[in-house]
Protein backbone atom coordinates (compact mmCIF):
# COMPACT_ATOMS: atom_id res chain seq x y z
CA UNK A 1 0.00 0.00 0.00
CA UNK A 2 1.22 3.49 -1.04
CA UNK A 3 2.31 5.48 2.48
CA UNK A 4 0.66 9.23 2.14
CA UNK A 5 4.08 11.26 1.67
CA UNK A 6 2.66 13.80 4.32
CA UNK A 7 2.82 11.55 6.88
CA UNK A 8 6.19 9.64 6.73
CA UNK A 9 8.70 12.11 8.56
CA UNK A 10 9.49 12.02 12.48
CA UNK A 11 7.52 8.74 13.35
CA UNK A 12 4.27 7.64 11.36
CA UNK A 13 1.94 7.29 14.72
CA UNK A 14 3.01 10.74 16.04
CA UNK A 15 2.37 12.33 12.41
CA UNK A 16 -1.36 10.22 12.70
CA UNK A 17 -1.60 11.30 15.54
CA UNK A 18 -1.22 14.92 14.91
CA UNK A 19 -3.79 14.99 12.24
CA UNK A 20 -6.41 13.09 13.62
CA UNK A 21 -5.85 15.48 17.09
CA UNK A 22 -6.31 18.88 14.27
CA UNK A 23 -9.60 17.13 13.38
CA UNK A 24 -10.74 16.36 16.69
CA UNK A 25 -10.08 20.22 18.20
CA UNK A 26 -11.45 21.47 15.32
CA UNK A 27 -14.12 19.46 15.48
CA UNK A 28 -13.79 18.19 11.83
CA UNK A 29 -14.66 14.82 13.85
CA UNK A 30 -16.97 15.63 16.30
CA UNK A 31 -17.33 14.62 19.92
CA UNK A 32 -18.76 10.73 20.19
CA UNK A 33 -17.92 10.08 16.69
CA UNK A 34 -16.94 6.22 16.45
CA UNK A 35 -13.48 5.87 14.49
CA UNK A 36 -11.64 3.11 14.22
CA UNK A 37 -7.95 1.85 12.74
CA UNK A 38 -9.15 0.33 9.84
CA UNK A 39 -11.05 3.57 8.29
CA UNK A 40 -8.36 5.85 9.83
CA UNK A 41 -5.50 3.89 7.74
CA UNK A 42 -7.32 3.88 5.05
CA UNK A 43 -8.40 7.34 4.76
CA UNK A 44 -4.66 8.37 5.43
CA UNK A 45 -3.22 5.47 2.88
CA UNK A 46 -1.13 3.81 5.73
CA UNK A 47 -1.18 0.73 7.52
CA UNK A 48 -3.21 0.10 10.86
CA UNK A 49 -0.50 -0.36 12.80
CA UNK A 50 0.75 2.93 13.22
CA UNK A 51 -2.59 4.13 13.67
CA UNK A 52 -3.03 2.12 16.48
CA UNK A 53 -0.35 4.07 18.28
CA UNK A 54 -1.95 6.91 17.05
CA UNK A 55 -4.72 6.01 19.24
CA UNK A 56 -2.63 4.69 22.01
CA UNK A 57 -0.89 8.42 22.09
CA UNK A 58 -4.61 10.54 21.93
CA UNK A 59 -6.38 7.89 24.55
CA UNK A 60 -3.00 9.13 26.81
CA UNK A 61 -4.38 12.82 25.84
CA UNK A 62 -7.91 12.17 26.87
CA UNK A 63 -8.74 12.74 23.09
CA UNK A 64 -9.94 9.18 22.40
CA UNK A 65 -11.72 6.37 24.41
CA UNK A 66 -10.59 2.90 23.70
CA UNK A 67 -14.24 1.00 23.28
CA UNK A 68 -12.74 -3.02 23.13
CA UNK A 69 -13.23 -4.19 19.27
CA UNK A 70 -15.69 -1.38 18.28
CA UNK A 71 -12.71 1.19 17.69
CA UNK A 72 -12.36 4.47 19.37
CA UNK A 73 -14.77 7.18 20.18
CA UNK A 74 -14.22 10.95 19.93
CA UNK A 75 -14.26 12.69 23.90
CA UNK A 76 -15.00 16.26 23.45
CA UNK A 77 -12.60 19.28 24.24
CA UNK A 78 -14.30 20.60 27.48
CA UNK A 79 -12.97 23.47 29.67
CA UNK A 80 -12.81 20.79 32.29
CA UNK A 81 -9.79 18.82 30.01
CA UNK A 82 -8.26 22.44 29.10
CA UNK A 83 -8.19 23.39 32.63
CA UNK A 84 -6.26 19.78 33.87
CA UNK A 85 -4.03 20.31 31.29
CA UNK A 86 -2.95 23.63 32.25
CA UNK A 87 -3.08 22.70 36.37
CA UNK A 88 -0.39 20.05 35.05
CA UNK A 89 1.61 22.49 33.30
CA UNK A 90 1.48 24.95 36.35
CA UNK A 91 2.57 21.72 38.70
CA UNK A 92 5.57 20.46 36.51
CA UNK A 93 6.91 24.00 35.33
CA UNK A 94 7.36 24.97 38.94
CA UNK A 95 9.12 21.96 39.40
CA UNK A 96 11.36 21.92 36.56
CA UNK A 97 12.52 25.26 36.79
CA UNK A 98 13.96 24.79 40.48
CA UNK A 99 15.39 21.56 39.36
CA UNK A 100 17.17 23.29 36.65
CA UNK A 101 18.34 26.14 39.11
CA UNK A 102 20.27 23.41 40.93
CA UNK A 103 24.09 24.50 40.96
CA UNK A 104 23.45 27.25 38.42
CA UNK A 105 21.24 28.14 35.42
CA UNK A 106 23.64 27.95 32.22
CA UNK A 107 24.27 31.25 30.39
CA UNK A 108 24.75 30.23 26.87
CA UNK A 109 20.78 29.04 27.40
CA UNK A 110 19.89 32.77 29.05
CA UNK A 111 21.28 33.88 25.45
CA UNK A 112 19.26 31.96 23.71
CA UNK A 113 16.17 32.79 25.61
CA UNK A 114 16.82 35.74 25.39
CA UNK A 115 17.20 36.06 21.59
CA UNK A 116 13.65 33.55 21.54
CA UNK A 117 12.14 36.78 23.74
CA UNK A 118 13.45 39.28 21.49
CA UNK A 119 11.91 37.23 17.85
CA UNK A 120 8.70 37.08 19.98
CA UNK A 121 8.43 40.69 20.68
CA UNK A 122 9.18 42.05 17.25
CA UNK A 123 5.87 40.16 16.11
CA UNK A 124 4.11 42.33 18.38
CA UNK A 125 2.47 44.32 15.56
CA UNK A 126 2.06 42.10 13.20
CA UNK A 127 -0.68 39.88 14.03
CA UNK A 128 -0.39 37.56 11.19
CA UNK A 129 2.96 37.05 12.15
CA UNK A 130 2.05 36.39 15.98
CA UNK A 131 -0.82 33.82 14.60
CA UNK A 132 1.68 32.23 12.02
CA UNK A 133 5.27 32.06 13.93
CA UNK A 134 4.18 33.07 17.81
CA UNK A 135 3.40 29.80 19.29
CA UNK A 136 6.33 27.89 17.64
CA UNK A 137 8.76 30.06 19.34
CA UNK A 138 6.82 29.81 22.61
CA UNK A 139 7.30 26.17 22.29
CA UNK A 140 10.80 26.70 21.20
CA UNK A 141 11.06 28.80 24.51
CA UNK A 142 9.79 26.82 26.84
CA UNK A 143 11.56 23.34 25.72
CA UNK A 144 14.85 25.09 25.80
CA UNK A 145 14.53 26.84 29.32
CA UNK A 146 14.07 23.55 30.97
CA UNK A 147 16.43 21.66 28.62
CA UNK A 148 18.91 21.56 31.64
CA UNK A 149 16.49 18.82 33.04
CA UNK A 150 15.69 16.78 29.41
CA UNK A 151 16.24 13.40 31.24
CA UNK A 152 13.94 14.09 33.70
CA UNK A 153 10.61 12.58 33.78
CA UNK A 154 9.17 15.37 34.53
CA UNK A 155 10.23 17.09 31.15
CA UNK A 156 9.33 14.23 29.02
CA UNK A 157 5.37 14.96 30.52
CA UNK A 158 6.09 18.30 30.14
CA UNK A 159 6.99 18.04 26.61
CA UNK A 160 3.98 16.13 25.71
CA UNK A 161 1.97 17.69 27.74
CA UNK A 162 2.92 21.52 26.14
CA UNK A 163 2.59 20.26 22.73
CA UNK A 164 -1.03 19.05 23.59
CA UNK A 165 -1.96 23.12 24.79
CA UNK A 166 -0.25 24.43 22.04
CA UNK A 167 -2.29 22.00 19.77
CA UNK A 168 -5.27 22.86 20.65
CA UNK A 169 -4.33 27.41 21.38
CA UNK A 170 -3.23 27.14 17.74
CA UNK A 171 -6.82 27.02 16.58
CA UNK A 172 -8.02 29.61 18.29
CA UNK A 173 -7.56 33.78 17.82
CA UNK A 174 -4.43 35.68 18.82
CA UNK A 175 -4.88 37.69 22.09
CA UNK A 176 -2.80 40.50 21.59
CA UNK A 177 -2.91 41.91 25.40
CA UNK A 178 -1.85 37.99 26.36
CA UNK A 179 1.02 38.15 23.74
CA UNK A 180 2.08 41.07 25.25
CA UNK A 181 2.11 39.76 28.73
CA UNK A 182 3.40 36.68 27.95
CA UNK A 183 7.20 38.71 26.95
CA UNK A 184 6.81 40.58 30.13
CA UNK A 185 6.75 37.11 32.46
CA UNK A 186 9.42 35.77 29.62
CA UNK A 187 11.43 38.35 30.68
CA UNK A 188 11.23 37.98 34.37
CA UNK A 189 11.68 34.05 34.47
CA UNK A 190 14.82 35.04 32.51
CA UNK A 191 16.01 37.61 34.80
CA UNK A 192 15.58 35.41 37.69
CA UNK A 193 17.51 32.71 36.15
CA UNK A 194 20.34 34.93 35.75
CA UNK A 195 20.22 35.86 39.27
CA UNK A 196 19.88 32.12 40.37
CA UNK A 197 17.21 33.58 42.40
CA UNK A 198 15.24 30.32 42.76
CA UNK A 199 12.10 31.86 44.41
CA UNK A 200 11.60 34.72 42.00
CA UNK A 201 12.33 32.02 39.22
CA UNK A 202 9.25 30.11 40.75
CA UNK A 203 7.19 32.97 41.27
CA UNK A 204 7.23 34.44 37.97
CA UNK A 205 7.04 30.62 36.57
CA UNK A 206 3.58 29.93 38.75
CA UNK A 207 2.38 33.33 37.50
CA UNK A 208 3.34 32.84 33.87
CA UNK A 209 1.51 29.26 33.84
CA UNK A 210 -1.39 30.87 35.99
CA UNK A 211 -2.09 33.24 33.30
CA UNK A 212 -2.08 30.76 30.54
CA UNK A 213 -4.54 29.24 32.08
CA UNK A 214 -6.91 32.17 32.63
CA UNK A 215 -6.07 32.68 28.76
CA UNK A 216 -7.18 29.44 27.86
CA UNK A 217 -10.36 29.37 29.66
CA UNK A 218 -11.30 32.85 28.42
CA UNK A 219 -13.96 33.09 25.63
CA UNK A 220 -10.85 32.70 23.03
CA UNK A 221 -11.18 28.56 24.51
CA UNK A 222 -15.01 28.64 25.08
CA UNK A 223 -16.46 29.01 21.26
């Protein structure tokens, strides 16, 4: 069977799973839809083993429910999920950022935040820029601040965790006063890591995530 050239690139599930998470948050499948492997692989033009995963990875998200050889149905994205997600975020960012303090925040990493910040901000006015190129720097940001801690286990559920948010903020509008504020609390994590001021670092980090979430349950989350 021919392998849809869109999909092979970093693994097949994850790229499955990426498109079949697009169509559930923007409810191009909607909530209690039945879906299963077969269909799924075929509408794609790959095999069902991959979607599998696929499934395997969005039942992890809360995205899918397993029913026992009837497939998978669609769960709906409720303010409920978006709110657990970001109450995770706000639990492991705190955490990760005082693990990475330990014995000194590197510099060359404050540079590179730093220059992240500074790409950020000059989309400020441009709000096609901020929709096209803001969130993959914000990703970019946030993955390389806690870098120091990559074999943690707390990163790797970060990591998955951020990409899910991001996921599902990307189909939504840009917030310009949130963009905004969002470089301000960049900046003072930053700061604070230079300082190796662990409770400012923590403070700014629990306000940051905080935020986010007050973001995401705004109307810009609710449509």
């Amino acid at each position: 069977m021919r392998e849809d050239n869109q999909i092979v690139g970093k693994t097949m599930s994850a790229k499955i799973a990426d498109r079949i998470r697009d169509e559930i948050i923007t409810r191009k499948i909607a909530p209690g839809t039945r879906i299963t492997a077969r269909e799924i692989a075929e509408k794609y033009g790959v095999s069902s083993m991959p979607v599998r995963e696929a499934f395997n990875i969005l039942c992890g998200e809360n995205l899918l429910e397993m029913n026992p050889y009837k497939g998978a149905t669609v769960m709906a994205i409720t303010p409920e999920l978006v709110a657990q997600l970001n109450d995770l975020q706000y639990a492991l960012e705190s955490l990760l950022v005082e693990l990475c303090m330990e014995g000194g925040y590197p510099k060359d990493i404050l540079t590179q935040l730093e220059k992240i910040n500074s790409e950020m901000a000059a989309l400020e006015d441009d709000e096609q820029g901020l929709r096209n190129k803001r969130l993959g720097l914000n990703i970019k940001f946030h993955l390389l601040e806690y870098s120091p801690c990559k074999n943690h286990m707390a990163y790797k559920q970060f990591e998955r965790n951020l990409y899910q948010i991001s996921a599902i903020r990307g189909f939504y509008q840009v917030d310009l006063k949130r963009a905004k504020e969002t470089l301000w609390e960049h900046q003072q994590i930053i700061n604070s890591l230079r300082d190796n001021n662990i409770d400012e670092a923590i403070k700014y980090t629990k306000l940051h995530t905080k935020n986010s979430k007050l973001y995401a349950l705004s109307d810009h989350f609710s449509k």
